[in-house]
N, C-alpha and C. Protein backbone atom coordinates (compact mmCIF):
# COMPACT_ATOMS: atom_id res chain seq x y z
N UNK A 1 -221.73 -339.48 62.59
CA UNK A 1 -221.96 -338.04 62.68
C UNK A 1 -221.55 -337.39 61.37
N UNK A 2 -222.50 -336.45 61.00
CA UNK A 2 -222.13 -335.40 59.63
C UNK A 2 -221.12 -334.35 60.15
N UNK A 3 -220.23 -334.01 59.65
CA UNK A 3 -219.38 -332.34 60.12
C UNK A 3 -219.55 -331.83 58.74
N UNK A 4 -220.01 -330.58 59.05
CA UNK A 4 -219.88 -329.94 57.74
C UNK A 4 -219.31 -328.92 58.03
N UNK A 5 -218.27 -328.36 57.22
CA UNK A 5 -217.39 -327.25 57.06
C UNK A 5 -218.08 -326.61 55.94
N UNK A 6 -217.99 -325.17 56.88
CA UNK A 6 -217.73 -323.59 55.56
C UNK A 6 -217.32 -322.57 56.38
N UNK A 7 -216.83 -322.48 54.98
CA UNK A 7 -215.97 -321.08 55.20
C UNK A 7 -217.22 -319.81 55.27
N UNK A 8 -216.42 -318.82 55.97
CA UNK A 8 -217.78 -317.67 55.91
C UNK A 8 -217.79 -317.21 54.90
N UNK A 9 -218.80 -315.98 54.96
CA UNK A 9 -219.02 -315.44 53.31
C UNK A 9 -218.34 -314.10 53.43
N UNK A 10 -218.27 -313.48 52.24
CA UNK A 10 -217.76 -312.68 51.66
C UNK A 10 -217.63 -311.58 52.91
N UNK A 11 -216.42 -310.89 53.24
CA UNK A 11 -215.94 -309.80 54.05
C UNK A 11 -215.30 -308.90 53.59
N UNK A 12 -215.36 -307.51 54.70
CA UNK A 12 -214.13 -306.93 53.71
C UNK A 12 -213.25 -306.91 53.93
N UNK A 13 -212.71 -306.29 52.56
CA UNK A 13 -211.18 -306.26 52.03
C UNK A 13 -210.03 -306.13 53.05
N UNK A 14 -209.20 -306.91 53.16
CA UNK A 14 -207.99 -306.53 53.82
C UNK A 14 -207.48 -305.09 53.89
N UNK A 15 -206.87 -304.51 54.96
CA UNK A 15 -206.93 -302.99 54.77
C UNK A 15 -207.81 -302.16 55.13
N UNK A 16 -209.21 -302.91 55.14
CA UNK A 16 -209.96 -301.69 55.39
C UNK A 16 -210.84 -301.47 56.94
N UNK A 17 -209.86 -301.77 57.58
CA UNK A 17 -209.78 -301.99 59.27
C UNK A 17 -208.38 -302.36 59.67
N UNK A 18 -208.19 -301.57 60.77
CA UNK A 18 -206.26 -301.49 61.02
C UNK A 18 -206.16 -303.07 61.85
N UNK A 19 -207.11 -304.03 62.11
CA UNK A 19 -206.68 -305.37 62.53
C UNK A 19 -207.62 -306.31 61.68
N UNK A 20 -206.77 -306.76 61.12
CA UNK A 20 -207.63 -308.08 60.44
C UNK A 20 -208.69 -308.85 60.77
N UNK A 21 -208.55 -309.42 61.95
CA UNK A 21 -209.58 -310.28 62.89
C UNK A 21 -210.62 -309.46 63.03
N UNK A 22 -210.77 -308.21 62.36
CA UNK A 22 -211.94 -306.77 62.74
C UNK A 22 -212.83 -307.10 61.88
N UNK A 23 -212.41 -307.89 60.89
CA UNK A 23 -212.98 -307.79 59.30
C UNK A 23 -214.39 -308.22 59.56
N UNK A 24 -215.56 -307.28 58.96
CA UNK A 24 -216.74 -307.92 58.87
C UNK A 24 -217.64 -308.51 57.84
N UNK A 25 -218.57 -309.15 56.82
CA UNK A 25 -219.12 -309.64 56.26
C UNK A 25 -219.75 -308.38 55.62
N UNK A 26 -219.48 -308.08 54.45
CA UNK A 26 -220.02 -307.40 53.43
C UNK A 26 -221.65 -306.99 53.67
N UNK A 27 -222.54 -306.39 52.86
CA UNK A 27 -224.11 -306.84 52.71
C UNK A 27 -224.10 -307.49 51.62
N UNK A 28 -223.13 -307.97 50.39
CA UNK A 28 -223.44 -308.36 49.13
C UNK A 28 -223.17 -309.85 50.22
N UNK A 29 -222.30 -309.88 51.14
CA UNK A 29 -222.00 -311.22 51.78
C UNK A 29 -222.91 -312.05 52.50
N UNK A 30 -223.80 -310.97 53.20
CA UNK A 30 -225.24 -311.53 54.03
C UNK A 30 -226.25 -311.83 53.09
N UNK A 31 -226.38 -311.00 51.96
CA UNK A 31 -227.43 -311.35 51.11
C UNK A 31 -227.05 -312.95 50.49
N UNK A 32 -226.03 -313.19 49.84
CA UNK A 32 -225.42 -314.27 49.41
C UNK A 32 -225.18 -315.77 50.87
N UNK A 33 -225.18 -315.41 51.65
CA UNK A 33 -224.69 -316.28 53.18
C UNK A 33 -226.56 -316.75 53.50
N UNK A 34 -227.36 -316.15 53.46
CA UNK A 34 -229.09 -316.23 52.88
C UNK A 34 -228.91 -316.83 52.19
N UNK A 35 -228.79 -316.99 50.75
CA UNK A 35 -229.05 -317.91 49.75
C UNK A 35 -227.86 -319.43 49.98
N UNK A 36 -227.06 -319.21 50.31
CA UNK A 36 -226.19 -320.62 50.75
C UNK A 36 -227.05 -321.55 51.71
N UNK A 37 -227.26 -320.37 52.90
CA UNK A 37 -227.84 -321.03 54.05
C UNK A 37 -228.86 -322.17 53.67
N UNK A 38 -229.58 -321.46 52.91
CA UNK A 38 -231.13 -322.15 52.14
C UNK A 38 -230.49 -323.58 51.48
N UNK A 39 -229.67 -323.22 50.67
CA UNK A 39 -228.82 -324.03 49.66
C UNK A 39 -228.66 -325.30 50.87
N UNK A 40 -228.17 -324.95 51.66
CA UNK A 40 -227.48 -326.37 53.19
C UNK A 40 -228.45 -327.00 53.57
N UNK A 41 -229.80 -326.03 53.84
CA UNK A 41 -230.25 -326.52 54.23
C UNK A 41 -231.45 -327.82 53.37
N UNK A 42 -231.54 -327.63 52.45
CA UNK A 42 -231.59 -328.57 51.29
C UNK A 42 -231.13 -329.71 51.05
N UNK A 43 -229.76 -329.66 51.27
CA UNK A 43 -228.98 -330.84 51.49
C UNK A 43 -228.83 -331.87 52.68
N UNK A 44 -228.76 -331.36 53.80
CA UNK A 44 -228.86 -331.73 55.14
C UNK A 44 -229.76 -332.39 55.49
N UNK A 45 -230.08 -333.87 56.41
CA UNK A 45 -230.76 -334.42 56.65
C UNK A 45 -231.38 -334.31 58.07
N UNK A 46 -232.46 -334.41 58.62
CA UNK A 46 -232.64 -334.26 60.09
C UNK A 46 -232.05 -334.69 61.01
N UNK A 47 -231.22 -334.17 61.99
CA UNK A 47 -230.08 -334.40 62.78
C UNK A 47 -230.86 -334.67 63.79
N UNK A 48 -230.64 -335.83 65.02
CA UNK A 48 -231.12 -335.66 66.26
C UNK A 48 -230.87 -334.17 66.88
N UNK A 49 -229.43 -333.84 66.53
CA UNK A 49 -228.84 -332.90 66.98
C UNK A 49 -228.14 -331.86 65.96
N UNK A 50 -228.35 -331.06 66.05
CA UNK A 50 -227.51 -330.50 65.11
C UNK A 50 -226.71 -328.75 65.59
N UNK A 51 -225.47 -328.59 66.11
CA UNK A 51 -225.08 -327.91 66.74
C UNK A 51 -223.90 -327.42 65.72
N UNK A 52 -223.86 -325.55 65.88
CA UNK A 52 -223.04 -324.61 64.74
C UNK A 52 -222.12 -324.30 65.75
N UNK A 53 -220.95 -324.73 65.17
CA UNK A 53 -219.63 -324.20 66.27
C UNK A 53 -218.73 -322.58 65.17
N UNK A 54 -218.26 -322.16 66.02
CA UNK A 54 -217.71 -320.65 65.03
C UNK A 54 -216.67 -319.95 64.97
N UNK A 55 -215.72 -319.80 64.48
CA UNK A 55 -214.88 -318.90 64.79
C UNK A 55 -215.27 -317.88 65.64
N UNK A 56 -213.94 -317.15 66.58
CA UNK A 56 -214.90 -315.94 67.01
C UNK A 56 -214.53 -314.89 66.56
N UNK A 57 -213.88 -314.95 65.12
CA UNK A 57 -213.77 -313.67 64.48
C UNK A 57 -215.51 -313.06 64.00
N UNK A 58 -215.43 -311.82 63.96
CA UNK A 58 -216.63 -311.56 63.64
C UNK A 58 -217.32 -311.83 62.09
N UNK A 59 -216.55 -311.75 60.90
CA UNK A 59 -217.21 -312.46 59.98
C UNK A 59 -217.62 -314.09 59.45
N UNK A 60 -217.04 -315.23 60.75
CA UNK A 60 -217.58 -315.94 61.22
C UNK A 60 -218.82 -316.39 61.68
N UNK A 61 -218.39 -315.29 63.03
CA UNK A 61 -219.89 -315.26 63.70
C UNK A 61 -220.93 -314.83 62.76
N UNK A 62 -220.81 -313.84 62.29
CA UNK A 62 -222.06 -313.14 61.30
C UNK A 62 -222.71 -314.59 59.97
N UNK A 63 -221.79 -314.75 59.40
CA UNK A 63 -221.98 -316.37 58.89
C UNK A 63 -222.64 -317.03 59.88
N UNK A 64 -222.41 -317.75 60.91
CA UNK A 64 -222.92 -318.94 61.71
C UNK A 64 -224.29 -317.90 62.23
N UNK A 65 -224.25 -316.26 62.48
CA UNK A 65 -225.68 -316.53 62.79
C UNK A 65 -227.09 -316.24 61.49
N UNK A 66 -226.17 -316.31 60.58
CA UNK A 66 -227.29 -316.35 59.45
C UNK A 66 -227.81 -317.91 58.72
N UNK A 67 -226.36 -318.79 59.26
CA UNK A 67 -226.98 -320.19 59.20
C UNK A 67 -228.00 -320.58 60.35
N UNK A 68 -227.29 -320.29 61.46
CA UNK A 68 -228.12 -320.86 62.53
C UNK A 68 -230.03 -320.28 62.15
N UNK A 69 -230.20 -318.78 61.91
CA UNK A 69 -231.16 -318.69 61.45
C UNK A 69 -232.35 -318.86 60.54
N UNK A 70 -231.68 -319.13 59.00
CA UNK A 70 -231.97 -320.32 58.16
C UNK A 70 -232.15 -322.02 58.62
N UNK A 71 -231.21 -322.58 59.75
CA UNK A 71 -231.64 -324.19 59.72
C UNK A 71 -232.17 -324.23 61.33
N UNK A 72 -232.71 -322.90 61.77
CA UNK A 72 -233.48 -323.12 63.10
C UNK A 72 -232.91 -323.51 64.41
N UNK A 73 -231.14 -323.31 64.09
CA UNK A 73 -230.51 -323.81 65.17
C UNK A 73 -230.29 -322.44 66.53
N UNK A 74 -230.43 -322.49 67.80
CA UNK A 74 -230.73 -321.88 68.36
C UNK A 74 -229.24 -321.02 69.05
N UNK A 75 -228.73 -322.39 69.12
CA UNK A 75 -226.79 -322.15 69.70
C UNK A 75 -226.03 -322.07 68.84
N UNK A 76 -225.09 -321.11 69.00
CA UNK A 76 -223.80 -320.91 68.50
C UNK A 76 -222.78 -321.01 69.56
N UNK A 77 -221.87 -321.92 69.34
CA UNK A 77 -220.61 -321.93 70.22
C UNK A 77 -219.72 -321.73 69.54
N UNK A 78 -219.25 -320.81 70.30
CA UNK A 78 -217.84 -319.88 70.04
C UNK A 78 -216.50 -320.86 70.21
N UNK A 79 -215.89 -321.19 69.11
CA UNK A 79 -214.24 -322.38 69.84
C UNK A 79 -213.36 -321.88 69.40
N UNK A 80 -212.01 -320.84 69.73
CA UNK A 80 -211.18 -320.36 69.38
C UNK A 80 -209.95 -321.46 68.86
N UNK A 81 -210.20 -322.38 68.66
CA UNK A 81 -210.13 -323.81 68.17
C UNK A 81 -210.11 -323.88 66.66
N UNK A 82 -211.51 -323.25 66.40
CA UNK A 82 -211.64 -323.37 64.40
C UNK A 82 -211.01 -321.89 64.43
N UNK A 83 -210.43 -320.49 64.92
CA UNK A 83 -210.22 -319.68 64.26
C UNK A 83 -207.94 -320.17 64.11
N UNK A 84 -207.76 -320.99 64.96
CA UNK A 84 -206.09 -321.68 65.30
C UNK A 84 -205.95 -322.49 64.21
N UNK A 85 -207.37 -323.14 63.69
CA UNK A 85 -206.79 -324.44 62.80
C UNK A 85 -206.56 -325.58 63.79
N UNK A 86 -206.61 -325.43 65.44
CA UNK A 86 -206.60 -326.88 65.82
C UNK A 86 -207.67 -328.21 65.81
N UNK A 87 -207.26 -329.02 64.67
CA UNK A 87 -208.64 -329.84 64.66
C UNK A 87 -208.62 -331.03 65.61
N UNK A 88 -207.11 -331.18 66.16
CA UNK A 88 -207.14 -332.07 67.01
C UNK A 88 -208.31 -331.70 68.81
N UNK A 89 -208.22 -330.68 68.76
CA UNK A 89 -208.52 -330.29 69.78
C UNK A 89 -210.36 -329.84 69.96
N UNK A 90 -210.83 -329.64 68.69
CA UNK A 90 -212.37 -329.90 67.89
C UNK A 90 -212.57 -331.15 68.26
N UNK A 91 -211.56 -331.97 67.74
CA UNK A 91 -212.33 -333.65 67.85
C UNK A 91 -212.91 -334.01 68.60
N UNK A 92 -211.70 -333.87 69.64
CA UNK A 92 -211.98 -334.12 70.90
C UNK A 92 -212.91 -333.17 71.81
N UNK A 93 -213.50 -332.31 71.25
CA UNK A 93 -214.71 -331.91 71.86
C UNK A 93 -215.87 -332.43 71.00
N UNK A 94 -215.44 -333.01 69.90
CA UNK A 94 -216.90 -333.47 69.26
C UNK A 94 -216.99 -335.02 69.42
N UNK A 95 -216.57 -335.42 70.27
CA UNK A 95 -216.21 -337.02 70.77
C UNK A 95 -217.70 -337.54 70.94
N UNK A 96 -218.48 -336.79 71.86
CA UNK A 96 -219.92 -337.15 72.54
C UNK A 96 -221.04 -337.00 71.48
N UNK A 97 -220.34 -336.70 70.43
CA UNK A 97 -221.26 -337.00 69.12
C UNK A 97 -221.63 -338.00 68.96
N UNK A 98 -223.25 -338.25 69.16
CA UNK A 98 -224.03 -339.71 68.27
C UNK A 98 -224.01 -339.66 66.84
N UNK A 99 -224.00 -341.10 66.44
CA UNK A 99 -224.04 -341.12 64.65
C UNK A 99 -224.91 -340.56 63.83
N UNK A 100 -226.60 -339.92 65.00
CA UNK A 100 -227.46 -339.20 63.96
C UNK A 100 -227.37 -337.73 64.32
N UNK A 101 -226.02 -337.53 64.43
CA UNK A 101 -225.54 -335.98 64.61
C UNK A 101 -225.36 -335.22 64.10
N UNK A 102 -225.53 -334.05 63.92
CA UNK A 102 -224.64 -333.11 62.43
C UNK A 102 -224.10 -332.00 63.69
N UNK A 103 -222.86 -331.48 63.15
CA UNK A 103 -222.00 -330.39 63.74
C UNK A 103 -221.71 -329.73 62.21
N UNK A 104 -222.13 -328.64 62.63
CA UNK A 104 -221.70 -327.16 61.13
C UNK A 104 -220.98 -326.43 62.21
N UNK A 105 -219.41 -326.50 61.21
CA UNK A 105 -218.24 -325.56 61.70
C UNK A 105 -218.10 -324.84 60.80
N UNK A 106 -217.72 -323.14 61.32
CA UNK A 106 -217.79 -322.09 60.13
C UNK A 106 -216.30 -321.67 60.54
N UNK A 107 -215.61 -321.67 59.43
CA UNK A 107 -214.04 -321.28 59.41
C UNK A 107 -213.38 -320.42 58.40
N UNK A 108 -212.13 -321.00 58.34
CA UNK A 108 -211.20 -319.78 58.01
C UNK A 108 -210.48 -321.08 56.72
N UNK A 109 -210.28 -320.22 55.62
CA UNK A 109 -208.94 -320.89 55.07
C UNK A 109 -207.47 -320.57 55.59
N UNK A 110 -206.11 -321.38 55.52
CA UNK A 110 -205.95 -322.37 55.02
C UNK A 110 -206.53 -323.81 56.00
N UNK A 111 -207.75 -323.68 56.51
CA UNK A 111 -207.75 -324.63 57.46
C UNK A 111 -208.85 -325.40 57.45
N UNK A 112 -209.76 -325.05 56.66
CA UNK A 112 -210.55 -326.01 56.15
C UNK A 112 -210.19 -327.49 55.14
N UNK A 113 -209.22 -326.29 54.05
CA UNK A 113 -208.98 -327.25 53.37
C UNK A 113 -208.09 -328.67 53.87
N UNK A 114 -207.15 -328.44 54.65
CA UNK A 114 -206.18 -328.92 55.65
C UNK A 114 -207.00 -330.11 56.23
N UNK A 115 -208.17 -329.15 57.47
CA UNK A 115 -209.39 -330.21 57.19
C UNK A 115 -209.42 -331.47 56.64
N UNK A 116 -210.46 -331.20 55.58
CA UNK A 116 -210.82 -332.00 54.81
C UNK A 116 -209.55 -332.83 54.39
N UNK A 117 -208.51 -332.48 53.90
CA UNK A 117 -207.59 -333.45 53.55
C UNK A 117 -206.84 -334.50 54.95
N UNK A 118 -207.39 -333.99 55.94
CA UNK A 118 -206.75 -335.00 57.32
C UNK A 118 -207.84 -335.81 57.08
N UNK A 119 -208.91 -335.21 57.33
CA UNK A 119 -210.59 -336.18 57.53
C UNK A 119 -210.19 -337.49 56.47
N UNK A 120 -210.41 -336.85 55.06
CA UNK A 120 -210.84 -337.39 53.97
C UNK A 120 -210.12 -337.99 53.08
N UNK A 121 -208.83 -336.87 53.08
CA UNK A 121 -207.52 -337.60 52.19
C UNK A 121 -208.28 -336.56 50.83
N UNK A 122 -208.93 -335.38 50.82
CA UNK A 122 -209.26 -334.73 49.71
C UNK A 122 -208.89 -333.42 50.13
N UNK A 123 -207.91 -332.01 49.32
CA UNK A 123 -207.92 -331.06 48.95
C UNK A 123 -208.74 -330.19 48.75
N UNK A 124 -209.75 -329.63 49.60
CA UNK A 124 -210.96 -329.20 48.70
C UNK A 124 -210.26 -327.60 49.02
N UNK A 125 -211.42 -327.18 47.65
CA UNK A 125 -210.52 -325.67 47.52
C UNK A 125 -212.02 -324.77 47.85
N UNK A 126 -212.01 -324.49 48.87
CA UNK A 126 -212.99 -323.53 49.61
C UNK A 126 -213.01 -322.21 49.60
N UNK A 127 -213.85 -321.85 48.61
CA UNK A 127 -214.03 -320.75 48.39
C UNK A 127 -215.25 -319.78 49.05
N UNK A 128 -215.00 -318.57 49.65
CA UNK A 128 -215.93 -317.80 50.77
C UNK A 128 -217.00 -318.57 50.51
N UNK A 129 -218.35 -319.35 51.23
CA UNK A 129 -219.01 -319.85 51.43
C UNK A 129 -219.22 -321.28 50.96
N UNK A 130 -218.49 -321.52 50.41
CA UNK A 130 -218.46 -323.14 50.23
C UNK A 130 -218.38 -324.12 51.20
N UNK A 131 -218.99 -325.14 51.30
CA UNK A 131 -219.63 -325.75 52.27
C UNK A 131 -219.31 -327.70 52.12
N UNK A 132 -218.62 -328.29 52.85
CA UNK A 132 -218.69 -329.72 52.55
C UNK A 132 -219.17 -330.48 53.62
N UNK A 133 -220.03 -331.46 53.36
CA UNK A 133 -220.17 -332.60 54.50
C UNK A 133 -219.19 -334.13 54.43
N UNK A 134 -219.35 -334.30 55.43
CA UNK A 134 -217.99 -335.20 55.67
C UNK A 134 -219.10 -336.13 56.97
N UNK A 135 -219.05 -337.36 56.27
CA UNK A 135 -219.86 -338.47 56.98
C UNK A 135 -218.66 -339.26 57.84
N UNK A 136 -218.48 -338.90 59.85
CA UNK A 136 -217.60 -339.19 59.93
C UNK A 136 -217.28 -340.55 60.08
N UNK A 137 -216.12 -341.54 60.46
CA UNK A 137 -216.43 -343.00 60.48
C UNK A 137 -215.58 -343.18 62.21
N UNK A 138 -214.90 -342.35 62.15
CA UNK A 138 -213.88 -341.98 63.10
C UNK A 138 -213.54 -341.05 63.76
N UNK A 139 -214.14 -340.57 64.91
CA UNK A 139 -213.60 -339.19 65.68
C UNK A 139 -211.92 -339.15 66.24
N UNK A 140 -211.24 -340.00 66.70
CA UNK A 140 -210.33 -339.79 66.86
C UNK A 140 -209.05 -340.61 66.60
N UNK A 141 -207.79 -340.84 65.45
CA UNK A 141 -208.33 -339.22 64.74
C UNK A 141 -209.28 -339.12 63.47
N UNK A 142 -209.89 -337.88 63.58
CA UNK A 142 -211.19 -337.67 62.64
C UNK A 142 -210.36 -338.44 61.53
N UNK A 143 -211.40 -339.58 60.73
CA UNK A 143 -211.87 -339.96 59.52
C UNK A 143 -212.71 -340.01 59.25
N UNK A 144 -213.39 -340.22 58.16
CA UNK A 144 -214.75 -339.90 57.05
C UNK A 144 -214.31 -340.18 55.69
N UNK A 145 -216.12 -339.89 55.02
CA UNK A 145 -215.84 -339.85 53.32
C UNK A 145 -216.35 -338.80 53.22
N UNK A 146 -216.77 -337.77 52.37
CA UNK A 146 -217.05 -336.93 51.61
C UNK A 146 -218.12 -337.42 50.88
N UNK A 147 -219.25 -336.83 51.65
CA UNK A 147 -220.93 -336.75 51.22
C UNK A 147 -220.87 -336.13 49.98
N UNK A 148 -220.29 -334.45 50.29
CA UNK A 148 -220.66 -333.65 49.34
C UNK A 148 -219.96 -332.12 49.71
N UNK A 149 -219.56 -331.44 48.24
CA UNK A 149 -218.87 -330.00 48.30
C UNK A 149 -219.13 -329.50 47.29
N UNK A 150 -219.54 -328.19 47.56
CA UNK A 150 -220.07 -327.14 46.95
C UNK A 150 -219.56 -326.04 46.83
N UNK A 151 -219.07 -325.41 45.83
CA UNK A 151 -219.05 -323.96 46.00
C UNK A 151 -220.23 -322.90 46.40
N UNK A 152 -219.79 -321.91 46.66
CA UNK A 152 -221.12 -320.75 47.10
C UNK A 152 -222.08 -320.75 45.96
N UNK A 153 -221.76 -320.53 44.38
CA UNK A 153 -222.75 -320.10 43.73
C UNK A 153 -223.49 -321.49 43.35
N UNK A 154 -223.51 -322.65 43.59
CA UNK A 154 -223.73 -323.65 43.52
C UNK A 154 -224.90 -323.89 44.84
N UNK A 155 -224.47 -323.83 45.60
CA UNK A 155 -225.07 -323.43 47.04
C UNK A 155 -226.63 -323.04 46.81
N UNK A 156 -226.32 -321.69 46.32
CA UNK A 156 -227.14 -320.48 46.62
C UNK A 156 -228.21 -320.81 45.28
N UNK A 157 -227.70 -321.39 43.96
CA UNK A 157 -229.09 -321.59 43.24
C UNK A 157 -229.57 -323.28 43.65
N UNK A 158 -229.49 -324.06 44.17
CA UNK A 158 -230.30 -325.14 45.08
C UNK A 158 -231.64 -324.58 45.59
């Protein structure tokens, strides 16, 4: 199975909503979260399956539904799971994954990177829309290698 992690795109500024978790996705962020999307979907190979799991903060969601709309995916599931950082508890819902699977999780830093360094044994430094696939070898606990990572502006001219 593929997992690919990203972080959402660009939101606003801290401060400018009295609860954080309020924060929503810019328009410079949707316009740019469009050109990534495209960018993924470029890279990505035909999944038997291919299912977008999401934070349920709202500049999450707004991310996962501008991917889901770019790679034709129909569901978004909500797992208050990727907005905790628990990946033990992801795994084990992504257990019933076949090997010609892809799962796109849209998250939060510091917990992607965290991520990737349990999966992979790599640091990646995820910046608002940056995106990695991780070919897994092992669901529990998650291991893999590292297909591929991208930053956003990297992404977006693909």
């Amino acid at each position: 199975m593929d997992l690919i992690l990203l972080r959402h795109g660009r939101a606003e500024e801290c401060g400018t909503r009295l609860n954080d978790d309020e924060r929503e996705l810019t328009v410079y962020g949707k316009e740019k979260m469009y050109l990534i999307s495209t960018g993924i979907k470029r890279l990505i190979r035909k999944y038997s399956t291919l299912e977008i799991w999401s934070s349920p903060l709202p500049r999450a969601r707004q991310t996962a539904q501008i991917v889901a709309q770019v790679l034709e995916v129909q569901q978004i599931v909500p797992k208050s799971a990727v907005q905790s950082g628990e990946l033990d508890v992801l795994a084990a819902n992504w257990n019933s994954f076949a090997g010609d699977d892809g799962l796109l999780i849209v998250g939060h830093q510091p917990y992607l990177s965290e991520w990737s360094q349990e999966i992979c044994g790599l640091v990646l430094p995820f910046k608002k829309g940056a995106a990695a696939c991780i070919r897994l070898q092992q669901n529990i606990p998650p291991t893999g290698k590292l297909r591929w990572f991208l930053q956003p502006g990297d992404l977006a001219r693909l």
